[in-house]
N, C-alpha and C. Protein backbone atom coordinates (compact mmCIF):
# COMPACT_ATOMS: atom_id res chain seq x y z
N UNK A 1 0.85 -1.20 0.00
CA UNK A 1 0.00 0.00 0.00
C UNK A 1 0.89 1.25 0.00
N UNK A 2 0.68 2.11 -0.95
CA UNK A 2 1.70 3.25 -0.92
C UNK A 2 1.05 4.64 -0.27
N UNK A 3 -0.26 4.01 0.19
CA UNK A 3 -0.82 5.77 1.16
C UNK A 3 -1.43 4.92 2.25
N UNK A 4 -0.85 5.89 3.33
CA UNK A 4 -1.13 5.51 4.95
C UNK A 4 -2.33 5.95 5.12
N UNK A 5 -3.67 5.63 5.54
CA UNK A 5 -4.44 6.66 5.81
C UNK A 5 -5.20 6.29 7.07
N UNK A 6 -5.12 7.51 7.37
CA UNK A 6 -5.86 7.19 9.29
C UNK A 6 -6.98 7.99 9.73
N UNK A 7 -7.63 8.38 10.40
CA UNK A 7 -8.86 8.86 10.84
C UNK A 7 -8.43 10.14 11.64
N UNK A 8 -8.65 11.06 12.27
CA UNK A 8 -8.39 12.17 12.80
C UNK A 8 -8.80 13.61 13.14
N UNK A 9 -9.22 13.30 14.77
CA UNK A 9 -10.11 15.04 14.24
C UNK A 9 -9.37 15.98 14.50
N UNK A 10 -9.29 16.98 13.44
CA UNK A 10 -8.85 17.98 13.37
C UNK A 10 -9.94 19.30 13.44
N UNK A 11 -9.20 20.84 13.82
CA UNK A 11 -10.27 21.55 14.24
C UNK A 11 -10.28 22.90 13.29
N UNK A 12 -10.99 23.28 12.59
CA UNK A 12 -10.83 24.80 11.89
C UNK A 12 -10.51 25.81 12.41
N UNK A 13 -9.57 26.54 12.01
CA UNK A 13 -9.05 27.73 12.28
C UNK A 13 -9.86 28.52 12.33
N UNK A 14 -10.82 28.83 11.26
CA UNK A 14 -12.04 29.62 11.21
C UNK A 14 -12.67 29.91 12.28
N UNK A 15 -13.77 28.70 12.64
CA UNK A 15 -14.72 28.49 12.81
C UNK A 15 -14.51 27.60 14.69
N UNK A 16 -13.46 27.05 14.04
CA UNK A 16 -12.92 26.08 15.73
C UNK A 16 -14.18 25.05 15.56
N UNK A 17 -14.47 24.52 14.67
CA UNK A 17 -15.38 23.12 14.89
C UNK A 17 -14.46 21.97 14.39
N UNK A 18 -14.96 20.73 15.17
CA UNK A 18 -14.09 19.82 14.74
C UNK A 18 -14.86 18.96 13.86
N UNK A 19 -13.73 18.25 13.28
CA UNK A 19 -14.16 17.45 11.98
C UNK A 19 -13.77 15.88 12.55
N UNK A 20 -14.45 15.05 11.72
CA UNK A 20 -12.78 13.46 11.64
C UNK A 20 -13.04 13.29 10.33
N UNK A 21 -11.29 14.07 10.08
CA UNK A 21 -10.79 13.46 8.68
C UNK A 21 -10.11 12.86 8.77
N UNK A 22 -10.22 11.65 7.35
CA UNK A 22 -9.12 10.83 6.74
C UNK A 22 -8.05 11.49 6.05
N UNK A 23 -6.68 11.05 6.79
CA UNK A 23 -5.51 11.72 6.01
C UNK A 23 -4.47 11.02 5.87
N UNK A 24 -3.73 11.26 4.72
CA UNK A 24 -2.49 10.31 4.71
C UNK A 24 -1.98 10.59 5.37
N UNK A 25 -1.68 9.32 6.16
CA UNK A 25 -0.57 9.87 7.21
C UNK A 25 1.32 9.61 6.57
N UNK A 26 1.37 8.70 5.34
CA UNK A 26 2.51 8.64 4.76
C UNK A 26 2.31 8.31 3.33
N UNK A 27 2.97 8.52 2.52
CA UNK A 27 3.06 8.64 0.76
C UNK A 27 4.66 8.09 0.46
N UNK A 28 4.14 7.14 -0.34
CA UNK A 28 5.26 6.03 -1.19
C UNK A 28 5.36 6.66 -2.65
N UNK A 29 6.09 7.54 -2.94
CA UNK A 29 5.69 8.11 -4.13
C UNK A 29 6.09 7.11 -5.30
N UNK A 30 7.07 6.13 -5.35
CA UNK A 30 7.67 5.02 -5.76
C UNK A 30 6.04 4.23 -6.06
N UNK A 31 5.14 4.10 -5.32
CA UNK A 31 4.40 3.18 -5.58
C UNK A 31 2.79 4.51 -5.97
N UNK A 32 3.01 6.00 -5.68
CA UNK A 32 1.40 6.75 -5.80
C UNK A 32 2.70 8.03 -6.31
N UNK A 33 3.02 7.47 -7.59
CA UNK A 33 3.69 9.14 -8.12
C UNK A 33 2.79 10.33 -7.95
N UNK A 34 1.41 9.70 -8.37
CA UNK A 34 0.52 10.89 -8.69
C UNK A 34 0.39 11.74 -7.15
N UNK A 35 0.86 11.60 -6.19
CA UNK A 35 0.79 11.59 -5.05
C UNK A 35 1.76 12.81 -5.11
N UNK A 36 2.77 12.25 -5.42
CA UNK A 36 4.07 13.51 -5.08
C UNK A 36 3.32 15.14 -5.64
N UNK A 37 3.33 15.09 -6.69
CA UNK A 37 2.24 16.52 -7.27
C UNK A 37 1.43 17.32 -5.88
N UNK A 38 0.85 16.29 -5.70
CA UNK A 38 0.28 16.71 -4.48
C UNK A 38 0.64 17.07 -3.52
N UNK A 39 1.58 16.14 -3.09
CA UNK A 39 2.72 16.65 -1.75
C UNK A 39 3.33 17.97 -2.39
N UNK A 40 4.28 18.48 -3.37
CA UNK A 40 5.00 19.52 -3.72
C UNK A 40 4.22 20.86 -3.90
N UNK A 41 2.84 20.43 -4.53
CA UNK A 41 2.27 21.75 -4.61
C UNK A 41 1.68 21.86 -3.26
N UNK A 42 1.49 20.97 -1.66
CA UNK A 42 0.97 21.67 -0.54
C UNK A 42 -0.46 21.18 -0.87
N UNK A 43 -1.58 20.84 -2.00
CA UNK A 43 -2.75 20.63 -1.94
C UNK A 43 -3.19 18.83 -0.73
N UNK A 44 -2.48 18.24 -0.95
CA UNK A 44 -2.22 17.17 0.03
C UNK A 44 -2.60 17.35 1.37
N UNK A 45 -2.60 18.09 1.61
CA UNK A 45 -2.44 18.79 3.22
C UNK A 45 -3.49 19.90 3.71
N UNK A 46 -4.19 20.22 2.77
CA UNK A 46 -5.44 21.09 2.43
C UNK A 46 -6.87 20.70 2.58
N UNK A 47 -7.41 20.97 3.89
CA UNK A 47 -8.94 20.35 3.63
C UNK A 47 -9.73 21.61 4.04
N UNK A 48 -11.14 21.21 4.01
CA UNK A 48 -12.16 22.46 4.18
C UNK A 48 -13.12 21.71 4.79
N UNK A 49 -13.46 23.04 5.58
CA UNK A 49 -14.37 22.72 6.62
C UNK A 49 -15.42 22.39 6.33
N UNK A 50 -16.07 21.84 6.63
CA UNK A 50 -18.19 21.15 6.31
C UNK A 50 -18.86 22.09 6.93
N UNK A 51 -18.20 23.13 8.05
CA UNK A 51 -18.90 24.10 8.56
C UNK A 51 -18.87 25.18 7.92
N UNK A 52 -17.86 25.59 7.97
CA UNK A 52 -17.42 26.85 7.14
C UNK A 52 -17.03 27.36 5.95
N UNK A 53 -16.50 26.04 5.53
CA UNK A 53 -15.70 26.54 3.94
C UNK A 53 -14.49 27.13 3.93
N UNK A 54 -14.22 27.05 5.01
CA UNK A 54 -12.38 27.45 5.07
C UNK A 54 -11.60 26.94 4.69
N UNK A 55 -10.28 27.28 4.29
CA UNK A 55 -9.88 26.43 4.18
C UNK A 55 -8.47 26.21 5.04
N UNK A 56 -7.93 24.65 5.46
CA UNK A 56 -7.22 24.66 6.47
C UNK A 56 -5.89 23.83 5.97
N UNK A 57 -4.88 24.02 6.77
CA UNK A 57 -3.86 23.24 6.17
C UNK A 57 -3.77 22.00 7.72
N UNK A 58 -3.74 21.06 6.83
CA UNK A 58 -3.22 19.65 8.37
C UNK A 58 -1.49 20.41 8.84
N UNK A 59 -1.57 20.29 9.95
CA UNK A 59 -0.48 19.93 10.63
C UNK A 59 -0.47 18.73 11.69
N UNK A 60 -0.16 17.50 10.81
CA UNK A 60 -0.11 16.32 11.61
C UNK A 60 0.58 15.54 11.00
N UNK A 61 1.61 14.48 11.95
CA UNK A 61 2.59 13.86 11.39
C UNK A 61 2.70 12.96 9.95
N UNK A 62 3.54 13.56 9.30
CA UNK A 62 3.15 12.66 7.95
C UNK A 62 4.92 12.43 7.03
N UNK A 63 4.61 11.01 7.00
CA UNK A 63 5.93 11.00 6.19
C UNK A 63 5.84 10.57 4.98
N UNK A 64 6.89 10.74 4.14
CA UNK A 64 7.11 11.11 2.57
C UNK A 64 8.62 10.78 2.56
N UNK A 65 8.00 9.53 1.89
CA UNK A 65 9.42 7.90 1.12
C UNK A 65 9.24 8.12 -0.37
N UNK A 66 10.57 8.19 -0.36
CA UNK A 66 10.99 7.94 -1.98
C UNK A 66 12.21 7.06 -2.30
N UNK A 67 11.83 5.82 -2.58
CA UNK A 67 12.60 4.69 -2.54
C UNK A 67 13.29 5.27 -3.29
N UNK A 68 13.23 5.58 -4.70
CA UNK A 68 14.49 5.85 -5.90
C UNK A 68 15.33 6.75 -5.46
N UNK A 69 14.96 7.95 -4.60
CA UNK A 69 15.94 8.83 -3.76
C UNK A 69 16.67 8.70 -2.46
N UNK A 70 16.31 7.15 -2.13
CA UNK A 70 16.27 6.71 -0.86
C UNK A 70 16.27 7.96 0.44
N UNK A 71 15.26 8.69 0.30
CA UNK A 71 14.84 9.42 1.28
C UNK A 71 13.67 9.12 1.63
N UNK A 72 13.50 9.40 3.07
CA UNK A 72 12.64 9.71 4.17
C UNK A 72 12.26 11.12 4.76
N UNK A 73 11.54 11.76 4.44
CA UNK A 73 11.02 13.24 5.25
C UNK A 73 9.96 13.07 6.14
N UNK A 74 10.50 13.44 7.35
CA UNK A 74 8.82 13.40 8.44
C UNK A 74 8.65 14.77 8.53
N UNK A 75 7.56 14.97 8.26
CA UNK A 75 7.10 16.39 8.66
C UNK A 75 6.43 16.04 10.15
N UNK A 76 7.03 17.17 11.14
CA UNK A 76 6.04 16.66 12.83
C UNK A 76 6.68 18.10 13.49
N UNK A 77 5.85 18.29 14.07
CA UNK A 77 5.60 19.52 14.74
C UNK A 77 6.76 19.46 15.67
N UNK A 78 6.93 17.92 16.51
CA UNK A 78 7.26 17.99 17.97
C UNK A 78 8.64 17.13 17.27
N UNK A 79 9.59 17.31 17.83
CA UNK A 79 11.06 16.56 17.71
C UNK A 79 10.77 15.15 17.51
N UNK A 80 11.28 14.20 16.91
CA UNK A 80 10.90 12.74 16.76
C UNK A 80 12.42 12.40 16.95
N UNK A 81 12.90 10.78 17.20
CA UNK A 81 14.31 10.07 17.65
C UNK A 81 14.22 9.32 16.81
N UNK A 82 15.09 9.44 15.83
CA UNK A 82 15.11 7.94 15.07
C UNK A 82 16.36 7.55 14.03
N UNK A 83 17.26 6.37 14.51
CA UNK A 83 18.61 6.41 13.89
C UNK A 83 18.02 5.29 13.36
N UNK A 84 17.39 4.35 13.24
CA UNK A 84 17.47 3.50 12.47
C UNK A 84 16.20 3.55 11.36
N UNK A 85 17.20 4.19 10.26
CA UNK A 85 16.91 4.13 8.88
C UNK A 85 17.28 3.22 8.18
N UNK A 86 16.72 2.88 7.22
CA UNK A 86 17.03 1.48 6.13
C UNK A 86 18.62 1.86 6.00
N UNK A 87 19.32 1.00 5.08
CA UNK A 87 20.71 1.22 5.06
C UNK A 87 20.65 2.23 3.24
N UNK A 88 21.67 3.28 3.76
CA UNK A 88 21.93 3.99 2.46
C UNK A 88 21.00 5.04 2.23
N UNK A 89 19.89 5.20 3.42
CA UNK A 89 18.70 6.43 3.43
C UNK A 89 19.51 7.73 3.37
N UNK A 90 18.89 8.72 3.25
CA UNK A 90 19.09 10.04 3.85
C UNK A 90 17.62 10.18 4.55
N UNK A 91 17.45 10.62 5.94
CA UNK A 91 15.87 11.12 6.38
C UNK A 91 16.57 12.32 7.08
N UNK A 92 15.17 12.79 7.32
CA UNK A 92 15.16 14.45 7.54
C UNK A 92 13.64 14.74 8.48
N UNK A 93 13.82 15.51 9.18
CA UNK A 93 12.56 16.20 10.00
C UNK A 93 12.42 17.70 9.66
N UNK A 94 11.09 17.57 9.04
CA UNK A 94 10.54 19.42 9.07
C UNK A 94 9.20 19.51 10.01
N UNK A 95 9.31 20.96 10.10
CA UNK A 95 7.85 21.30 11.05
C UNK A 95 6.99 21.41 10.24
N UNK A 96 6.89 22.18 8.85
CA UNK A 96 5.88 22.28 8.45
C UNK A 96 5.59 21.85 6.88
N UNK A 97 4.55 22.01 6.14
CA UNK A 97 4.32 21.66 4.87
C UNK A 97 5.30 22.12 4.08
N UNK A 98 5.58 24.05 4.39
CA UNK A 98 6.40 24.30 3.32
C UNK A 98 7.97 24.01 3.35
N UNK A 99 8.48 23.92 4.74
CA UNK A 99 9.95 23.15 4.75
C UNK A 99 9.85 21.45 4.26
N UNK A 100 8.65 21.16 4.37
CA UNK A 100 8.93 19.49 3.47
C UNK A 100 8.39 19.66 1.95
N UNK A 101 8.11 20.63 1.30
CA UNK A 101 8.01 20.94 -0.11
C UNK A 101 9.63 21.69 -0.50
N UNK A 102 10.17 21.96 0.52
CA UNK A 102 11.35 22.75 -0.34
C UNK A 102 12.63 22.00 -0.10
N UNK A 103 12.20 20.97 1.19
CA UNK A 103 13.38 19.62 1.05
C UNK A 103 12.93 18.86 -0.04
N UNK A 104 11.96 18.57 -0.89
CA UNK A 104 11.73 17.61 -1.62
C UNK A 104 12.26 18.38 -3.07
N UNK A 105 12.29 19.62 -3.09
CA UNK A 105 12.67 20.71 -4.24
C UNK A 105 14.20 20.26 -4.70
N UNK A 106 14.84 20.51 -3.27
CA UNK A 106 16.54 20.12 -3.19
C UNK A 106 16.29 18.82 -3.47
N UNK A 107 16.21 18.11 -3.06
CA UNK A 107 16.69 16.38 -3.49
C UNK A 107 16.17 16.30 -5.15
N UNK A 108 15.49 16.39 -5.36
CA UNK A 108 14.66 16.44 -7.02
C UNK A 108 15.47 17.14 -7.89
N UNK A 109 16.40 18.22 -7.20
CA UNK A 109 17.44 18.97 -7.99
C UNK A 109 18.69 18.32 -8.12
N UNK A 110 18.88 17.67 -7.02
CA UNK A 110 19.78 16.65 -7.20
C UNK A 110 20.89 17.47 -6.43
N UNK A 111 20.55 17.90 -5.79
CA UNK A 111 21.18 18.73 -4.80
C UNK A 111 21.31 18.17 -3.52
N UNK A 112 22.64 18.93 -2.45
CA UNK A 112 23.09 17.94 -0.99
C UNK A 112 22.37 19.46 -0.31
N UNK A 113 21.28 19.30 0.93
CA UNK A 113 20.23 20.71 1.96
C UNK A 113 21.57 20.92 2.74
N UNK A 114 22.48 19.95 3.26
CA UNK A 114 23.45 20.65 3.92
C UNK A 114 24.31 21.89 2.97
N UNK A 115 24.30 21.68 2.10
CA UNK A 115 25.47 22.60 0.95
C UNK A 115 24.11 23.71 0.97
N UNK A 116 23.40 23.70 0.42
CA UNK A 116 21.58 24.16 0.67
C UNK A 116 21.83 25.59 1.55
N UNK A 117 22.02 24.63 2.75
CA UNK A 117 21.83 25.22 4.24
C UNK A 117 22.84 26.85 4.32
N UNK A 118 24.41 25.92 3.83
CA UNK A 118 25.49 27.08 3.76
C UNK A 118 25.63 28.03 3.10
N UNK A 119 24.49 27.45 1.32
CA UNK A 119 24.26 28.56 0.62
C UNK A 119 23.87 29.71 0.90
N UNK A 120 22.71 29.36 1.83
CA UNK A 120 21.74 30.63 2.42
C UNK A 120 22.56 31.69 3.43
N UNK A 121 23.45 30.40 4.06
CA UNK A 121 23.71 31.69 5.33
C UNK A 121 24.67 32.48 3.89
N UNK A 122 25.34 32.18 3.24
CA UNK A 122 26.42 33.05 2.59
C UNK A 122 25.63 34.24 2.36
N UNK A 123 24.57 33.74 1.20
CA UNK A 123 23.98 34.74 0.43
C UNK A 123 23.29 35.68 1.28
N UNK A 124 22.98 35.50 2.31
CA UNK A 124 22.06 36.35 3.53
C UNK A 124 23.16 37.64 3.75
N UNK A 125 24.56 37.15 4.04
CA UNK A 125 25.50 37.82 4.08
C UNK A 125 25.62 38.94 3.25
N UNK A 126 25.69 38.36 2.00
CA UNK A 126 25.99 39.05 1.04
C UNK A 126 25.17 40.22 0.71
N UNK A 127 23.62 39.68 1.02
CA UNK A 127 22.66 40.55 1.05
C UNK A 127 22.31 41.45 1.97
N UNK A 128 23.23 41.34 3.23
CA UNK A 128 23.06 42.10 4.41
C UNK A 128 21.62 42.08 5.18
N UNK A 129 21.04 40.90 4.71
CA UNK A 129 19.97 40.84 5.50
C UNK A 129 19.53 39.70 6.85
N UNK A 130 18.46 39.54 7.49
CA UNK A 130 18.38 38.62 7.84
C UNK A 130 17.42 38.16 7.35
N UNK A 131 17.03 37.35 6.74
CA UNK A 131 15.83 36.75 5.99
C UNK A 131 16.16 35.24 6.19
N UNK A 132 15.12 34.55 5.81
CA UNK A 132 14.92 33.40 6.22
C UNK A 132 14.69 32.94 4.40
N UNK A 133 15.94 32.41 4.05
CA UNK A 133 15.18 31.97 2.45
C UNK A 133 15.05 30.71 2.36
N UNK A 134 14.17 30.26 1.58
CA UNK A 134 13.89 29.02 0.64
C UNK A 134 14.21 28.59 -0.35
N UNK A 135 14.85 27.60 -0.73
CA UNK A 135 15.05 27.21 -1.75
C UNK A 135 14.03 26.86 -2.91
N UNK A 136 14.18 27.23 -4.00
CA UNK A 136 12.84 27.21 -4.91
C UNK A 136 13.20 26.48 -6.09
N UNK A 137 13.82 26.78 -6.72
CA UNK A 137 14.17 25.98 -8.13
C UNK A 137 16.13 26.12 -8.50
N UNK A 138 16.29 25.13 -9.54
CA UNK A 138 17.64 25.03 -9.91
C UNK A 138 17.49 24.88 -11.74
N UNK A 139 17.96 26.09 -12.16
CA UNK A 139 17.65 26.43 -13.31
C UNK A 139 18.22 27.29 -14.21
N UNK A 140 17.65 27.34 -15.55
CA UNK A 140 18.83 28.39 -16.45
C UNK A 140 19.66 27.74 -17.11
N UNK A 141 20.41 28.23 -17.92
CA UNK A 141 21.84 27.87 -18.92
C UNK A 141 22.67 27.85 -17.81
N UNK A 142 22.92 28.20 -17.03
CA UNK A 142 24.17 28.41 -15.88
C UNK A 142 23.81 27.69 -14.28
N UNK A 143 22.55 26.87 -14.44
CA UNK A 143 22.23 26.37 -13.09
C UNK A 143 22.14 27.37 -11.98
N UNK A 144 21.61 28.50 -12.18
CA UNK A 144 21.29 29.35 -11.42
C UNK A 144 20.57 28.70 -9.95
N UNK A 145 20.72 29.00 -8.52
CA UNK A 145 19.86 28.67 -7.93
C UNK A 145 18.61 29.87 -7.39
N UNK A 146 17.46 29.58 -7.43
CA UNK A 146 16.68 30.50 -6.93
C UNK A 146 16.17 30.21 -5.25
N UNK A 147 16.23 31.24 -4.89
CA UNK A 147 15.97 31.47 -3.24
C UNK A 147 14.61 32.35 -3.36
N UNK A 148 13.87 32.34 -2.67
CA UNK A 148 12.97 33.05 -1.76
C UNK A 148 12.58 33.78 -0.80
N UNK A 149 12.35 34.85 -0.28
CA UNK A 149 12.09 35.16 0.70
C UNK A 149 10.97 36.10 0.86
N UNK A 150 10.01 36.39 2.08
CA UNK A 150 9.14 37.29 2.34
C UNK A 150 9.54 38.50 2.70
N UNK A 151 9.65 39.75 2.27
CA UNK A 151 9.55 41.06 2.90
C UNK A 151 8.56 41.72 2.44
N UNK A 152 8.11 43.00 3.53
CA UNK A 152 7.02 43.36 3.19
C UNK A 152 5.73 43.36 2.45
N UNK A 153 5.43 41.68 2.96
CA UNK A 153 3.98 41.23 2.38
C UNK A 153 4.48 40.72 1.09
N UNK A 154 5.72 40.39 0.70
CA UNK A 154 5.36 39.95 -0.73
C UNK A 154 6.85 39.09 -0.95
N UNK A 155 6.81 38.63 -1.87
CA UNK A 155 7.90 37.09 -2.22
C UNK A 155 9.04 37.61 -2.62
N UNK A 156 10.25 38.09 -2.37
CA UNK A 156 11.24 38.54 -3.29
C UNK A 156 11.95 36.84 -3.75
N UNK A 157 12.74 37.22 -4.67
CA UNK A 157 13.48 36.33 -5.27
C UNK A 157 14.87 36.51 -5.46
N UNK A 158 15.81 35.77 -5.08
CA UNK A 158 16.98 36.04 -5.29
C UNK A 158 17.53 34.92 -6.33
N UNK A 159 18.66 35.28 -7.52
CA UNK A 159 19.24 34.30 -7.87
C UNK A 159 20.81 34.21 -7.53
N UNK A 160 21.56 33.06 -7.37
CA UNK A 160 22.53 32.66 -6.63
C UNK A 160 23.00 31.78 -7.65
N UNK A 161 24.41 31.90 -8.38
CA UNK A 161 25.14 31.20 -9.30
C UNK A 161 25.60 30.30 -8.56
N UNK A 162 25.87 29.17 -9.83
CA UNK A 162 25.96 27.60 -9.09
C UNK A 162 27.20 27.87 -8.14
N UNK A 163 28.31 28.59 -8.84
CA UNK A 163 30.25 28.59 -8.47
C UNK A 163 29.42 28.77 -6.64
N UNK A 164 28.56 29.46 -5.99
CA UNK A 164 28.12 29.32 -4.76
C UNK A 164 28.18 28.06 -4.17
N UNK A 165 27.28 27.52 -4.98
CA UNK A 165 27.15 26.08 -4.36
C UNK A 165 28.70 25.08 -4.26
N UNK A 166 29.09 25.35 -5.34
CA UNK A 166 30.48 24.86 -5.38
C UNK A 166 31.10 24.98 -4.42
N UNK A 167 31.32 26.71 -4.37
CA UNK A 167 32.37 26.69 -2.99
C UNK A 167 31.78 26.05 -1.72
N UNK A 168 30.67 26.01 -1.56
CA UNK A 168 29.49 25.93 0.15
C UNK A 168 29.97 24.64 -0.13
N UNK A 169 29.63 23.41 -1.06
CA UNK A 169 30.22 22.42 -1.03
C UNK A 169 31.51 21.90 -0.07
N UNK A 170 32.57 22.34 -0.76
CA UNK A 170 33.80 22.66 -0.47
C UNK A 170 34.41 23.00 1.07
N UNK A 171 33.17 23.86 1.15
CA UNK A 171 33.45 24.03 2.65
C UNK A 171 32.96 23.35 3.90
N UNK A 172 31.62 22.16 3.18
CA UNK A 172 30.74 21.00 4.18
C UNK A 172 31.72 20.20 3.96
N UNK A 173 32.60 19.67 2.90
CA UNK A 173 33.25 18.62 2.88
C UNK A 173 34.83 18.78 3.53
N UNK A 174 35.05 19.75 3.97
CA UNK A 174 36.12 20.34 4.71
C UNK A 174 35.76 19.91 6.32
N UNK A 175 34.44 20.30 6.77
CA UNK A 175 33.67 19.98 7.72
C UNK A 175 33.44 18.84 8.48
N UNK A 176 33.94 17.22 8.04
CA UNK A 176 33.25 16.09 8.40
C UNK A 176 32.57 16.00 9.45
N UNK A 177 32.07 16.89 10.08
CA UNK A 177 31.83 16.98 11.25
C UNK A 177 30.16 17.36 10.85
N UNK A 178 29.72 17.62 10.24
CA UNK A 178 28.63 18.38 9.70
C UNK A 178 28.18 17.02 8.50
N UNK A 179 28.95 16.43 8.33
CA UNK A 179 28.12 15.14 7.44
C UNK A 179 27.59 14.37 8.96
N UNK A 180 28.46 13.73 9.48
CA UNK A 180 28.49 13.50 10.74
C UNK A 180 27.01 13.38 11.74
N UNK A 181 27.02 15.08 11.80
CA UNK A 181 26.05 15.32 12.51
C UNK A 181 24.43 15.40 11.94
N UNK A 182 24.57 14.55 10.54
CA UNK A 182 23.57 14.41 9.79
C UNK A 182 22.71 13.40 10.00
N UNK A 183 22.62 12.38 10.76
CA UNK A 183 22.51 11.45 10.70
C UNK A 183 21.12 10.90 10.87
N UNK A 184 20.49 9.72 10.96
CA UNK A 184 19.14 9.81 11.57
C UNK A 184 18.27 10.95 11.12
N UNK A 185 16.92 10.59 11.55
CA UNK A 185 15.92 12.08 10.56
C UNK A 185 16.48 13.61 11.13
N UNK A 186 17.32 13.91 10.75
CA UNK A 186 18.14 14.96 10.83
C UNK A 186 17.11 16.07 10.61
N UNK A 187 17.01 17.25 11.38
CA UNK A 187 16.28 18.69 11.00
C UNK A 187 17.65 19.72 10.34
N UNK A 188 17.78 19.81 9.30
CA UNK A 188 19.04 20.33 8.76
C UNK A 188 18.27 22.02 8.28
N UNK A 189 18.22 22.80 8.73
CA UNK A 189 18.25 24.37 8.81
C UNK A 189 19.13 25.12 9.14
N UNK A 190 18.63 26.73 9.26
CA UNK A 190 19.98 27.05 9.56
C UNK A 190 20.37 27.40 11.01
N UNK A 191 19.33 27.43 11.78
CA UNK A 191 19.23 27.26 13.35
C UNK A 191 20.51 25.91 12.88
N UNK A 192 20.13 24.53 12.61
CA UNK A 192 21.51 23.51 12.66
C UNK A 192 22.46 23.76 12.40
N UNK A 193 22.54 24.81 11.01
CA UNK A 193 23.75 25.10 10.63
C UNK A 193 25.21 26.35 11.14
N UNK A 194 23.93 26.78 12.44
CA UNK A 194 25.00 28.04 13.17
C UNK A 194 25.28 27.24 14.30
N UNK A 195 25.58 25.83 14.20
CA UNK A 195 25.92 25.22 15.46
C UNK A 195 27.42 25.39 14.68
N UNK A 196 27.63 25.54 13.74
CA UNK A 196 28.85 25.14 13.02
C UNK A 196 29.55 26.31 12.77
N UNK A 197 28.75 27.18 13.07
CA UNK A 197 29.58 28.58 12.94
C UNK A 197 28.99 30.06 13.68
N UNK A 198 29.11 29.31 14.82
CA UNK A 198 28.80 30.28 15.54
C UNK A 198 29.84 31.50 15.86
């Protein structure tokens, strides 16, 4: 069976009435591709109220396997423990929908979130800001990477040449200490990544 599905009441933001919905609680995209679409665009995670018509996003534990990538992503609110992964996995822990749509962005790019991670703090630098970016796409004649971020109510976009990633590379693999500390469903951000350079 490649979708988990379990029973669950959840409550509207709106309205505060509760429901019991059925929700995946995990997706085999290896076995429900049509599934992944769903997971990446966030509609997966989207229900509406019978009272109200709102509409709400789940926040409840849900994981997302991709045998051919041999990854594991748990999305869970609350910290989870877990070193024993199949052999040769990468897994990962996010809090919310959109940090497990933009880890699934990086791996699909064929990209390493730790190199990811170092990109951002650089470019934050560079930009003199503090922003919190996202990774969005890997693209262009030159493998441009695109970042994200919110200021004042609205999406800016940054682009970031690959030679970035190169060097950020360069400098995790200098690091072994930071592969290391990857281990098990790892939460790899950049809260993790200023353990390394503080």
């Amino acid at each position: 069976m490649g979708m988990g599905g379990q029973k669950e009441k959840v409550s509207c933001r709106s309205c505060g009435k509760t429901t019991e919905l059925e929700y995946a609680s995990s997706v085999n995209v290896a076995l429900n591709p049509e599934l992944k679409q769903q997971v990446r665009s966030g509609s997966l995670f989207l229900w509406t109220c019978p009272e109200c018509g709102s509409a709400n996003l789940l926040n409840l534990p849900f994981l997302y396997h991709d045998p051919g990538e041999k990854l594991m992503i748990l999305l869970s609110p609350s910290p989870v423990r877990s070193e024993d992964l199949p052999e040769g996995y990468t897994g990962r822990q996010v809090r919310s929908v959109g940090e497990l749509v933009e880890k699934i962005n990086i791996f699909d790019s064929g990209l390493d979130d730790i190199v990811i991670e170092m990109c951002k703090y650089v470019t934050c630098h560079e930009l003199g800001k503090d922003v919190r970016l996202k990774f969005f796409k890997l693209g262009g004649a030159d493998s441009e990477m695109t970042f994200t971020y919110p200021e004042d109510g609205q999406m800016q976009m940054v682009e970031v040449g690959f030679k970035v990633y190169e060097d950020c590379a360069g400098i995790v693999n200098r690091n072994p200490a930071m592969r290391q500390a990857a281990t098990g469903l790892s939460e790899i951000n950049q809260d993790w990544l200023s353990r390394f350079f503080a």
